[in-house]
C-alpha atoms as a PDB file:
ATOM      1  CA  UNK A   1      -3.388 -31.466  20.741  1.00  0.00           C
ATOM      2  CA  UNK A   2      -3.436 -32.202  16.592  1.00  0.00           C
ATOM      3  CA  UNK A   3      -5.902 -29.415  16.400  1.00  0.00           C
ATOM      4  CA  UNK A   4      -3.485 -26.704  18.750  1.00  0.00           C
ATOM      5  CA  UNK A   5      -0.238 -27.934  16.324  1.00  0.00           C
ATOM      6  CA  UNK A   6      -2.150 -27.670  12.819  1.00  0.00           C
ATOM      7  CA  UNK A   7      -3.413 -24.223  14.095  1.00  0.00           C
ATOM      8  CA  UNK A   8       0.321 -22.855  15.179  1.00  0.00           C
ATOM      9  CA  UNK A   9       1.680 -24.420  11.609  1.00  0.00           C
ATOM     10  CA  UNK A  10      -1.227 -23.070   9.636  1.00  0.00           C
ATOM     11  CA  UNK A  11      -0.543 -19.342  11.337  1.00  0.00           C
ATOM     12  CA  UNK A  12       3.079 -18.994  11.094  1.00  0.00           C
ATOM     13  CA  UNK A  13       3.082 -19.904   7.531  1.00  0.00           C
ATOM     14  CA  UNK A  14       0.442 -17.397   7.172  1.00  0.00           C
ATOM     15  CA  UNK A  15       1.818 -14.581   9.077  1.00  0.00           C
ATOM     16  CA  UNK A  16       5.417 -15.086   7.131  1.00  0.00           C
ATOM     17  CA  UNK A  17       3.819 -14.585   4.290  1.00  0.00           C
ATOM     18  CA  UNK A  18       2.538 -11.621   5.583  1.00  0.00           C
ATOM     19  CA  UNK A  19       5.399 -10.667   6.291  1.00  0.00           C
ATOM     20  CA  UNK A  20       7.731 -10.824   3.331  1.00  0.00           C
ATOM     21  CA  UNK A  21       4.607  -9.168   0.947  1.00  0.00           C
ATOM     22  CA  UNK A  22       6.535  -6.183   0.283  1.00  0.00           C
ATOM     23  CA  UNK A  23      10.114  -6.297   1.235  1.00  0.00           C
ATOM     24  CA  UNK A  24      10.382  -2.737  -0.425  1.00  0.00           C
ATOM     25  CA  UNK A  25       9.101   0.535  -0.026  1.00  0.00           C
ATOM     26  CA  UNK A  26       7.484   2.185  -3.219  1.00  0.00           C
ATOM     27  CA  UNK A  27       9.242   5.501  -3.736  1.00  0.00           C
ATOM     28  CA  UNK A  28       7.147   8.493  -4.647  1.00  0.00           C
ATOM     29  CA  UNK A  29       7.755   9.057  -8.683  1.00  0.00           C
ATOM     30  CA  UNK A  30       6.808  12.532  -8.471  1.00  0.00           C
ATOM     31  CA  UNK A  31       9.587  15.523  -9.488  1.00  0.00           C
ATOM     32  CA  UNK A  32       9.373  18.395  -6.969  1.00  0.00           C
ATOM     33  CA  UNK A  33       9.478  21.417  -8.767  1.00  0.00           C
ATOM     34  CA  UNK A  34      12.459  23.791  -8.694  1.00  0.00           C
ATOM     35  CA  UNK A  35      11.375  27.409  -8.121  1.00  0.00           C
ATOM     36  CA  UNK A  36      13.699  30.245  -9.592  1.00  0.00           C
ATOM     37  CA  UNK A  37      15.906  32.743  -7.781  1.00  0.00           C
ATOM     38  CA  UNK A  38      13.678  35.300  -9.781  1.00  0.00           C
ATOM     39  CA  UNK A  39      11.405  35.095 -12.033  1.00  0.00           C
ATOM     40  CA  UNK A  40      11.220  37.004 -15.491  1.00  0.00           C
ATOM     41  CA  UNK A  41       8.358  37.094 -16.430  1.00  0.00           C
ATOM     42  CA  UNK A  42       4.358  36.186 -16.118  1.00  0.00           C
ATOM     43  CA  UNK A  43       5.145  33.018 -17.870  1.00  0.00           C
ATOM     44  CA  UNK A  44       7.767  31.971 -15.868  1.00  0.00           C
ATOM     45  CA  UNK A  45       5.315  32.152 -12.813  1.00  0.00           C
ATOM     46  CA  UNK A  46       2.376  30.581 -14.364  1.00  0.00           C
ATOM     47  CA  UNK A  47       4.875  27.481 -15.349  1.00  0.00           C
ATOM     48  CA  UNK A  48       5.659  27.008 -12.169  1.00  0.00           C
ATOM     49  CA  UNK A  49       2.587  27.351 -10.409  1.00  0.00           C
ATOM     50  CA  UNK A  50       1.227  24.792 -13.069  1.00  0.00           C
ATOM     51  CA  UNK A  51       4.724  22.389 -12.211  1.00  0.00           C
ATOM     52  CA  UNK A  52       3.138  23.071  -8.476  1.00  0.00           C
ATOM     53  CA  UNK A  53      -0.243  21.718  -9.054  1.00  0.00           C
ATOM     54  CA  UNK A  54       0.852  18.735 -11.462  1.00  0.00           C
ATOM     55  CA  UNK A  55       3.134  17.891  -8.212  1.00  0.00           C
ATOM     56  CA  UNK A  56       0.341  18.212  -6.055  1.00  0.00           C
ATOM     57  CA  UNK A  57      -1.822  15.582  -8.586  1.00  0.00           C
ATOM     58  CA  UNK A  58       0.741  13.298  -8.696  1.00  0.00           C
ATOM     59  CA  UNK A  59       1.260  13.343  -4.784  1.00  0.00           C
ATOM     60  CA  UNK A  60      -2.164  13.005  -4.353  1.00  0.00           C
ATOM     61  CA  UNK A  61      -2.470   9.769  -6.647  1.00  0.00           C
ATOM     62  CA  UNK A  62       0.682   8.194  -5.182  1.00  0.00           C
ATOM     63  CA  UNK A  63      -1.252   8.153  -1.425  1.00  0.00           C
ATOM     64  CA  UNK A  64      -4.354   7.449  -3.263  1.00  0.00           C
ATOM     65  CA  UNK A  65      -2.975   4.222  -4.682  1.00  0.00           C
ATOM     66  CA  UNK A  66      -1.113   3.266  -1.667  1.00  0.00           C
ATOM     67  CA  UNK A  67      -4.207   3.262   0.511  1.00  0.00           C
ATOM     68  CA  UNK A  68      -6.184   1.354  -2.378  1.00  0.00           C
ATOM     69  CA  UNK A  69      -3.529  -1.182  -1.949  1.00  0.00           C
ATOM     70  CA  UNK A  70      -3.436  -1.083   1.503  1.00  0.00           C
ATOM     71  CA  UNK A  71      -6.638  -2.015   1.660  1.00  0.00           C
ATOM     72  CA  UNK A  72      -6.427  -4.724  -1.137  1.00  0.00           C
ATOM     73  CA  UNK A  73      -4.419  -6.470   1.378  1.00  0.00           C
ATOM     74  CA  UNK A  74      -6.293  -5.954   4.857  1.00  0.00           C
ATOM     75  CA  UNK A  75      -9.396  -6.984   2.165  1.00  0.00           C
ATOM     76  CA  UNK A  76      -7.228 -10.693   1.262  1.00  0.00           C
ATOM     77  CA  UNK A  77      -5.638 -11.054   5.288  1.00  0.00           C
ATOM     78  CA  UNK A  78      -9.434 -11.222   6.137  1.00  0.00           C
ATOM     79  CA  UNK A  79     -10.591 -13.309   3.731  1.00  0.00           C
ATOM     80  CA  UNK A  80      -7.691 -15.716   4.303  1.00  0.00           C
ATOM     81  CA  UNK A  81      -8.609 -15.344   8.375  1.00  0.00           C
ATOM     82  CA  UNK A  82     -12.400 -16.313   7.608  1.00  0.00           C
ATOM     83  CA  UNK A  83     -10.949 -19.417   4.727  1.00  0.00           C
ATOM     84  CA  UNK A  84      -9.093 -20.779   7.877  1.00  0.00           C
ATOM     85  CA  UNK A  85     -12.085 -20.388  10.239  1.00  0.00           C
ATOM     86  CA  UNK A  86     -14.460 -21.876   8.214  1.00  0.00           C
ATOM     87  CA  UNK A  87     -11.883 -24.745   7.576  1.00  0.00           C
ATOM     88  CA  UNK A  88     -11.501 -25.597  11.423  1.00  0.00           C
ATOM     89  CA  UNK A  89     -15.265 -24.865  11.994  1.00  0.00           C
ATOM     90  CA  UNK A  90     -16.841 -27.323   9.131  1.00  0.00           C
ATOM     91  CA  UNK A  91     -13.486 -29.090   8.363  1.00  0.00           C
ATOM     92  CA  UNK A  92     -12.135 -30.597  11.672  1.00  0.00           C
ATOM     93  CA  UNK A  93     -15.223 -31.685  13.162  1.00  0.00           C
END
């Protein structure tokens, strides 16, 4: 009955944790590019093809960063899971 109680303690501090991580939502820091009414010249349309691609980079890093982090995170939730495991396997004998 000790064992069942430590074990219900142990995973609601653990999964409030979890829960409270990130409280906010990262933003995308990316400017969209504004394309002209017209454009006036060959310039004008190779600046803001180039504005379209450096969106496109910066996109691209944003949801590559996220999903690193994501992962960072699944990565430390399984470690902890395995930490508590071995704890009750070794431990509580």
């Amino acid at each position: 009955m000790k064992l069942i109680r430590l074990s219900f303690f142990t995973s609601a501090i653990l999964f409030s944790n979890f829960l409270h991580a990130d409280m906010f939502t990262p933003t995308v820091p990316c400017s969209k590019p504004s394309k002209p009414y017209k454009f006036n010249s060959e310039y004008e349309v190779t600046q803001y093809f180039n504005s379209v691609e450096r969106y496109k980079r910066c996109i691209s890093d944003f949801v590559e960063k996220q999903t690193r982090e994501a992962s960072n995170h699944q990565k430390a939730a399984s470690n902890a899971i395995d930490e508590w495991n071995r704890f009750v396997k070794y431990e509580m004998k």
